[in-house]
Protein backbone atom coordinates (compact mmCIF):
# COMPACT_ATOMS: atom_id res chain seq x y z
CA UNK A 1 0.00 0.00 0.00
CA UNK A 2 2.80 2.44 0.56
CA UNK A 3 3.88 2.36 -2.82
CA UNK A 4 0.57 2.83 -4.57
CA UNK A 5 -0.36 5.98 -7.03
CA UNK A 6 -3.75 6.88 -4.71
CA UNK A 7 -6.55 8.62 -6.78
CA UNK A 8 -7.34 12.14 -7.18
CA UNK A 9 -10.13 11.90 -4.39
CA UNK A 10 -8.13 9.98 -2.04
CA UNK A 11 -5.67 12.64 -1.52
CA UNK A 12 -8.61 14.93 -1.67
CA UNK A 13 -9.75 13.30 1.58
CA UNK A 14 -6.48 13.77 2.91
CA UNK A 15 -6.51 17.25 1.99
CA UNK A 16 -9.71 17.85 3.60
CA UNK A 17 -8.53 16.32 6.78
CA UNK A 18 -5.69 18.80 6.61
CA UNK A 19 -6.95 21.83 5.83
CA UNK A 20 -9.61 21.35 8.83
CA UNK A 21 -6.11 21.28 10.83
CA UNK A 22 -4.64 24.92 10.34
CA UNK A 23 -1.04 25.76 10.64
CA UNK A 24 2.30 23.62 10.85
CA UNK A 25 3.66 21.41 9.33
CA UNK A 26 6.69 18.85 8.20
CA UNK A 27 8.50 16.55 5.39
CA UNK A 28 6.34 13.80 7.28
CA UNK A 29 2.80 15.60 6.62
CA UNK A 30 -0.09 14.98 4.31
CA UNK A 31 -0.37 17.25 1.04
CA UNK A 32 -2.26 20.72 1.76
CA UNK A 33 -4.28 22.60 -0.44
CA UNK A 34 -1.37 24.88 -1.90
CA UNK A 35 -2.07 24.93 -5.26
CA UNK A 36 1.12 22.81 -6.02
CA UNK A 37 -0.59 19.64 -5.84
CA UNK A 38 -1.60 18.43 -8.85
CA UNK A 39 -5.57 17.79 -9.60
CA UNK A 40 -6.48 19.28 -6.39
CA UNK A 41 -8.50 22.27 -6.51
CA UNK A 42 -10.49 24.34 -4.65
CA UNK A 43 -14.07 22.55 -6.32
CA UNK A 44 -12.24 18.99 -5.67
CA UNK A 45 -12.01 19.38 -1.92
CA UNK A 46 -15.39 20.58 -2.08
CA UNK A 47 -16.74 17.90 -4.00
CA UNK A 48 -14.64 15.46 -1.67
CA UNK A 49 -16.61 16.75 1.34
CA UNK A 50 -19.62 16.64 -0.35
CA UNK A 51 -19.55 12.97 -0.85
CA UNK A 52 -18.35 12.59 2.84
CA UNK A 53 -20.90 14.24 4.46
CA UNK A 54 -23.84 13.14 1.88
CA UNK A 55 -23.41 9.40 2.95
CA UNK A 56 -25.96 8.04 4.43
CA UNK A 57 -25.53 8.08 8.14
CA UNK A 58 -25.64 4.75 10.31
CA UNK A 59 -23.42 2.91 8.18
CA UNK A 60 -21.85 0.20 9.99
CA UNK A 61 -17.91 -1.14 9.27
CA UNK A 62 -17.12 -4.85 10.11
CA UNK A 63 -13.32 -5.79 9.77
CA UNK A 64 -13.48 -10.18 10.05
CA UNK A 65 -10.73 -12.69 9.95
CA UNK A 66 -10.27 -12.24 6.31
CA UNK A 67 -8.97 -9.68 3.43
CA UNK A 68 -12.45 -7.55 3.35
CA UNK A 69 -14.06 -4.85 4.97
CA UNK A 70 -17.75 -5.06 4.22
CA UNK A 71 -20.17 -1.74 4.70
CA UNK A 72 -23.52 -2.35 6.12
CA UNK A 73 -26.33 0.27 6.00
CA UNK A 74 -28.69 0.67 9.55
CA UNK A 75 -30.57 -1.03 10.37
CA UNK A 76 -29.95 -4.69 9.41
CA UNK A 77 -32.68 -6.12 10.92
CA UNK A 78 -33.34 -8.35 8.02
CA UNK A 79 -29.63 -9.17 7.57
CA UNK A 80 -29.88 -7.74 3.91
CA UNK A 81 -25.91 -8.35 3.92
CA UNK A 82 -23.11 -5.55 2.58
CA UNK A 83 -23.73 -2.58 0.42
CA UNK A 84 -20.09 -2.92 -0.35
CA UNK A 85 -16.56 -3.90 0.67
CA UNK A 86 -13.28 -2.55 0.78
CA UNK A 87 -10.51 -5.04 -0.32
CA UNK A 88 -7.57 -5.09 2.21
CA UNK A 89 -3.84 -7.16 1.91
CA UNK A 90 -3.55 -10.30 3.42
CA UNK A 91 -2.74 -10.26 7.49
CA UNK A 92 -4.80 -9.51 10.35
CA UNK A 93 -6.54 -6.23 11.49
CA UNK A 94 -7.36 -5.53 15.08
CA UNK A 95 -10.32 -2.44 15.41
CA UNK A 96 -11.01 0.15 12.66
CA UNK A 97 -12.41 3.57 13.46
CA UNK A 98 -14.39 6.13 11.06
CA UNK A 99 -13.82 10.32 11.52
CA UNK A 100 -16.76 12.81 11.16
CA UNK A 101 -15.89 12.91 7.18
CA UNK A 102 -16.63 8.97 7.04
CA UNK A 103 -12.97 8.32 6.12
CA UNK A 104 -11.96 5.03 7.89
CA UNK A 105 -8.93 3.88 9.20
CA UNK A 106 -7.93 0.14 9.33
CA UNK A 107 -4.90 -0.74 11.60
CA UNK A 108 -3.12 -3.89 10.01
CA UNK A 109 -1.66 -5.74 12.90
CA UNK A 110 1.92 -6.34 10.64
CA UNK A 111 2.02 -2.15 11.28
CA UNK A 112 0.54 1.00 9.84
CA UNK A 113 -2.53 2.13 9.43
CA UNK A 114 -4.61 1.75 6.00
CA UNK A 115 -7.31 4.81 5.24
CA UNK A 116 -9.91 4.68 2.45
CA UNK A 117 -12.53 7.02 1.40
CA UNK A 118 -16.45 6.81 2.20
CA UNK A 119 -18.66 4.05 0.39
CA UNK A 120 -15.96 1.47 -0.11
CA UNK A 121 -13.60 4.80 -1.59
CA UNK A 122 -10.38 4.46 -2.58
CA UNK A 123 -7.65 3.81 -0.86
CA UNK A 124 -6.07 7.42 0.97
CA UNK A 125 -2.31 7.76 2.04
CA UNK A 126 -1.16 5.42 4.84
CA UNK A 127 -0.72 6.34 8.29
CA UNK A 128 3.46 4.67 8.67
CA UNK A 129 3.90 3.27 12.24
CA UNK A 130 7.69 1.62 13.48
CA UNK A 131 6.17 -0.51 15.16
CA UNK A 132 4.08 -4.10 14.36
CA UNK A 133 1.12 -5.56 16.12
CA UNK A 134 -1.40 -2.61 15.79
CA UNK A 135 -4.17 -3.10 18.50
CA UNK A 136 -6.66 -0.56 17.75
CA UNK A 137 -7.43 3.32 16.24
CA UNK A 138 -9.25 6.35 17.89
CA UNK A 139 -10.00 9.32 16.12
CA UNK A 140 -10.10 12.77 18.10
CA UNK A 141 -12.03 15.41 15.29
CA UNK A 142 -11.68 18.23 17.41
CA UNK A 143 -7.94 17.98 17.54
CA UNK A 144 -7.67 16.52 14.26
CA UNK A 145 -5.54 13.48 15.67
CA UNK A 146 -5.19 10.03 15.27
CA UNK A 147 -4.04 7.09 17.91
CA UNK A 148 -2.99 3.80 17.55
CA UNK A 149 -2.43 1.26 20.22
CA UNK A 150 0.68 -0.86 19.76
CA UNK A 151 0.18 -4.16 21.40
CA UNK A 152 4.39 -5.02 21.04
CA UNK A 153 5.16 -1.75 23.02
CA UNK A 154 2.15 -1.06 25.17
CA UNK A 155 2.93 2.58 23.69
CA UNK A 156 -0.20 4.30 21.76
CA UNK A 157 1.40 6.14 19.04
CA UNK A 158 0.28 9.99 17.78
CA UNK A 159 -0.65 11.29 14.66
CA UNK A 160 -1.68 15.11 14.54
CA UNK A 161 -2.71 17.01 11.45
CA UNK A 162 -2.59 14.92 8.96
CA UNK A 163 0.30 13.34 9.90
CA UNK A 164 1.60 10.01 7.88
CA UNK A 165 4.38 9.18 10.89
CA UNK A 166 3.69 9.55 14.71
CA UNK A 167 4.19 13.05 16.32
CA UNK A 168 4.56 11.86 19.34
CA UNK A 169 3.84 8.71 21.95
CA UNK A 170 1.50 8.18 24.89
CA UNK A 171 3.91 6.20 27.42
CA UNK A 172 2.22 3.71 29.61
CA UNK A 173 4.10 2.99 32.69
CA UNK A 174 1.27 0.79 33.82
CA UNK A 175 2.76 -1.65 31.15
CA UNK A 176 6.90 -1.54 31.39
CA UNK A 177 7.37 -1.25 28.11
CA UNK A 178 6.29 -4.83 27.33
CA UNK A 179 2.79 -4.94 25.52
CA UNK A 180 -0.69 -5.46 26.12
CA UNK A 181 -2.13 -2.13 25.23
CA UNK A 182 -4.91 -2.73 23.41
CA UNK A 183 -8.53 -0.60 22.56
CA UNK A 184 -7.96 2.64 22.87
CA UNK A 185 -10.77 5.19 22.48
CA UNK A 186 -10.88 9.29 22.84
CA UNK A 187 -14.12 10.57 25.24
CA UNK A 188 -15.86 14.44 24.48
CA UNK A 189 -12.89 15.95 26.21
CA UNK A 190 -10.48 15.01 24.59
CA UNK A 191 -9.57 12.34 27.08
CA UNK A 192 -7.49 9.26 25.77
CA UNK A 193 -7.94 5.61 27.28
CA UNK A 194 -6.18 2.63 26.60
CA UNK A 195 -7.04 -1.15 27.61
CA UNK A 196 -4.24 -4.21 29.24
CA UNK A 197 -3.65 -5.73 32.34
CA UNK A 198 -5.49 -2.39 33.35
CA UNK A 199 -7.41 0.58 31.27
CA UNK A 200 -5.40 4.39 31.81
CA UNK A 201 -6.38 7.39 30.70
CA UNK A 202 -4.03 9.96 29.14
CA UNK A 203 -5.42 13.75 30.24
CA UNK A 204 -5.88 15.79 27.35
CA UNK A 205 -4.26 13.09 25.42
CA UNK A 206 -1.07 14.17 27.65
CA UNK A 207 1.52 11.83 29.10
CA UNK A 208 1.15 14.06 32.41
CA UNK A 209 -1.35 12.92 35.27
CA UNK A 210 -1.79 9.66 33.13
CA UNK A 211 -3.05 6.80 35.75
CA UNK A 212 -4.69 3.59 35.81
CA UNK A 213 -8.24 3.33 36.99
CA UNK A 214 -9.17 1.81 40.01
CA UNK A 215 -11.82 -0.71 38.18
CA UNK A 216 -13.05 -3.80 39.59
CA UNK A 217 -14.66 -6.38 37.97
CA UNK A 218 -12.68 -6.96 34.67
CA UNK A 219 -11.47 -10.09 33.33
CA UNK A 220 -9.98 -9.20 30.06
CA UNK A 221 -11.06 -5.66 29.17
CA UNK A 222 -10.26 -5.19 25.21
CA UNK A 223 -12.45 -2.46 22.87
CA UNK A 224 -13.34 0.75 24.57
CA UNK A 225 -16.08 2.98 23.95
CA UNK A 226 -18.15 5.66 25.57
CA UNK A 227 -22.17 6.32 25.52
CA UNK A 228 -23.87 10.09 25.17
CA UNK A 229 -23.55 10.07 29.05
CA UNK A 230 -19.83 9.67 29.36
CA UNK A 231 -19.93 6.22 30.59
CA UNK A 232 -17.19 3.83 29.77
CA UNK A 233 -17.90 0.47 28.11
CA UNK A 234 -15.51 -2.17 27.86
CA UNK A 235 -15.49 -5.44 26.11
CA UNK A 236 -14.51 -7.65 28.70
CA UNK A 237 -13.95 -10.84 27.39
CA UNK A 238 -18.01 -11.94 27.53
CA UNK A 239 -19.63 -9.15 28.77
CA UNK A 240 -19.50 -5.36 28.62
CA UNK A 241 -18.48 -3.53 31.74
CA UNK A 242 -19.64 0.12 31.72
CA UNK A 243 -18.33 2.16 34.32
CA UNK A 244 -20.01 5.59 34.65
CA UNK A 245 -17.86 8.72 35.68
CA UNK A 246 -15.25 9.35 37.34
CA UNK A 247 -14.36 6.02 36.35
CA UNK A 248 -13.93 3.83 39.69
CA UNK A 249 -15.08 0.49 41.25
CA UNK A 250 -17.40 -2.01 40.38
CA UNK A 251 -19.32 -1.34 36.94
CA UNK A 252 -22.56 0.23 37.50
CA UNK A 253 -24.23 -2.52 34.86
CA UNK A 254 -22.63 -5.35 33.13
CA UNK A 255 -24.48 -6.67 30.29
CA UNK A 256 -23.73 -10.44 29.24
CA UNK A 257 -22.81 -11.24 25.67
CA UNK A 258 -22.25 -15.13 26.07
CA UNK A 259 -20.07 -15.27 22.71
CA UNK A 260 -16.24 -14.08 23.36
CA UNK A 261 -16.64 -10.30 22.38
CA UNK A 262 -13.78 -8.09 21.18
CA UNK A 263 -15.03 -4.42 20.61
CA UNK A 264 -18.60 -2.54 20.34
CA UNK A 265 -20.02 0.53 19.46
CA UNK A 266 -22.98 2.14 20.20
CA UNK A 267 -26.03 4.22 17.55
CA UNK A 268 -25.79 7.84 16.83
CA UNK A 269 -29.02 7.26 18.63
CA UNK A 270 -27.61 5.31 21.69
CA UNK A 271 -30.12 3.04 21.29
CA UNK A 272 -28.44 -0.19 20.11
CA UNK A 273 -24.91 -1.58 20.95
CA UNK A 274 -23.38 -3.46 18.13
CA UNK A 275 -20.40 -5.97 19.97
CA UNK A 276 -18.64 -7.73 17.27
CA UNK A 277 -18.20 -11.80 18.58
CA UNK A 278 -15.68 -14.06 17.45
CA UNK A 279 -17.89 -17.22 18.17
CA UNK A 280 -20.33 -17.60 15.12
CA UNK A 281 -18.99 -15.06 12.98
CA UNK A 282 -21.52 -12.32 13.75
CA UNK A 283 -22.53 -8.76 14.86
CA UNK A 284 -24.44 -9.10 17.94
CA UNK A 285 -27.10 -6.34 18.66
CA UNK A 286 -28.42 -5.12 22.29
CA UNK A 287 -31.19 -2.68 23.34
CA UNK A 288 -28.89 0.08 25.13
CA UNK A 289 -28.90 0.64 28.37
CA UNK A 290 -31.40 -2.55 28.95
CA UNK A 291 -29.04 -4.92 27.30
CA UNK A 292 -31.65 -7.03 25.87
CA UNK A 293 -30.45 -9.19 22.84
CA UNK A 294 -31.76 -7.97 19.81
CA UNK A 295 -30.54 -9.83 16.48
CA UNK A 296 -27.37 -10.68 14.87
CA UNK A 297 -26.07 -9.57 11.48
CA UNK A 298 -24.19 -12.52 9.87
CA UNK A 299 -24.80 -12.29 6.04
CA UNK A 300 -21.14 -11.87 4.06
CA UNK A 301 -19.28 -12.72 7.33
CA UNK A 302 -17.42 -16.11 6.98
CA UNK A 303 -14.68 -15.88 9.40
CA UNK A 304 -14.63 -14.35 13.16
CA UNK A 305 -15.07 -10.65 13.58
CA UNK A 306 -11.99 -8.55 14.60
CA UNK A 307 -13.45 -4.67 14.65
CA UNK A 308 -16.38 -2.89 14.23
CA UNK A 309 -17.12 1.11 13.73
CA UNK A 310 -20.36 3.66 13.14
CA UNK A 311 -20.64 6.66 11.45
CA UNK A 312 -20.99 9.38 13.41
CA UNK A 313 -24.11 11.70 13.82
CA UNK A 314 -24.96 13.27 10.29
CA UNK A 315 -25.26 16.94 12.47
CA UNK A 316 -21.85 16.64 13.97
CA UNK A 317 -20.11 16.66 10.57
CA UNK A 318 -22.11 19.05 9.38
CA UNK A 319 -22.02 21.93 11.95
CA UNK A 320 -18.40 20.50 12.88
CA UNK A 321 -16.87 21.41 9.61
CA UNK A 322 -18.21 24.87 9.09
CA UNK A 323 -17.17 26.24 12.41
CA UNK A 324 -13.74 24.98 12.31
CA UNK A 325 -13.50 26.21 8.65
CA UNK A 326 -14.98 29.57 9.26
CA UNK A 327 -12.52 29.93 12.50
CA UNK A 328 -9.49 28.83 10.51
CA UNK A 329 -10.40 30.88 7.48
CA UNK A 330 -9.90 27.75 5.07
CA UNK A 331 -9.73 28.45 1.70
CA UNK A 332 -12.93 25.69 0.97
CA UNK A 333 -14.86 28.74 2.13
């Protein structure tokens, strides 16, 4: 992938993601709308966002056990199957994540981080990490940054505006140095937390005043995720914990999966919890907070299911992107 001649709109989407970010830059970053780029235009970044934020919302990514990344539309009650896949090499992926422009990123767990545009797009520029064994990927809009956990190193690995190498690394002591980080996932505030042999959080996404959380009740704690309340979910091994603020104890619910569960993620709604289960090759669905067990989406999954991710709310693009382009003064306006 790091060799390959990406298309006109995938560096568009790159661009977009970019030009959101404002000032600074390096050898390392993506291209910027400068005029020296060729093909990219003013009307091409526009057109790029247009098809970003014109998807419909509620689409639903499933990475599996295999070299495909089928795109499901909400809600699958009938188990209609994929609108469409994304093809990726062979190797395994651990977690995916989608940004408010509905450009995914697909950590391989041989390193780096894949990116392709919305509807099964094509392929974008690749996010280069020095390390192997990829865990998972978080997505912070409002800062325009990307992290990556690195299950070799324990470390979760930065990527700010755009940028196609780390900027910097989230250290956690909790580990030594010797693995096991594993979901990671950014709250409202900016707040990063990663998953082990215990869950930290990262202030501000800062190394300072990092700690390890006081939880009780975990087994095996893996994806993370938070609802429209703040609480913290966590895949834990065949159940999902979810610990409401300021993150301490016992879980305040646990609802029971039964199938070995890996990550989830809730509606733009936060109605329905989708936990991906690497039992009978399936998307399990809950009523959120009740927990009841909906129905499972199966069709076009043949192996176990690694990762999962939802768009986010249609809105929060929207209203998202015009206030950080009028504040910035982008040239898309």
């Amino acid at each position: 992938m790091r060799n390959s001649k990406f298309s006109t709109f995938a560096i568009t989407a790159s661009i977009v993601l970019t030009a959101l970010a404002g000032c600074g830059g390096s050898s390392q970053m993506a291209p910027r709308l400068s005029g020296q780029v060729p093909g990219i235009t003013t009307q091409s970044v526009r057109q790029a966002r247009a098809q970003g934020e014109a998807k419909a919302a509620g689409g639903l990514y499933i990475v599996q056990g295999t070299d495909s990344l089928p795109e499901y539309t909400l809600p699958d009650k009938k188990n209609r199957g994929a609108r469409c896949s994304d093809s990726l090499p062979n190797g395994g992926v651990n977690g995916i994540a989608v940004d408010a422009h509905r450009i995914l990123y697909v950590p391989l767990s041989t390193g780096d981080v894949l990116t392709f545009g919305p509807d099964c797009g094509a392929p974008g520029p690749t996010l280069v990490d020095p390390n192997s064994d990829l865990g998972d990927v978080a997505i912070d809009n409002k800062k325009n940054t990307v992290y990556v956990s690195n299950l070799s190193t324990g470390d979760i690995d930065v990527y700010k505006n755009g940028a196609t190498s780390p900027t910097g690394v989230l250290s956690n002591s909790q580990y030594n140095g010797h693995g096991y980080g594993f979901g990671v996932a950014v709250d409202r505030f900016g707040n990063v937390f990663n998953s082990g042999p215990a869950i930290v959080e990262f202030p501000l996404g800062h190394n300072k005043g990092s700690k390890a959380l006081a939880l009780s009740g975990l087994i095996g704690p893996q994806g993370l995720s938070f609802d429209s309340n703040d609480n913290l979910l966590v895949t834990n091994e065949y159940n999902i914990a979810i610990y409401a603020p300021p993150y301490s104890g016992a879980p305040k619910q646990t609802i029971t999966t039964q199938p070995f569960c890996t990550y989830s993620a809730l509606d733009s709604n936060n109605k329905n919890l989708y936990v991906s289960e690497q039992t009978n090759n399936a998307v399990d669905v809950y009523a959120y907070p009740s927990g009841t067990f909906e129905y499972s989406i199966s069709t076009g999954l043949q192996r176990y299911v690694q990762g999962l991710a939802i768009d986010p709310p249609m809105k929060t693009v929207g209203s998202e992107f015009r206030l950080r382009a009028r504040a910035r003064q982008s040239p898309l306006h």
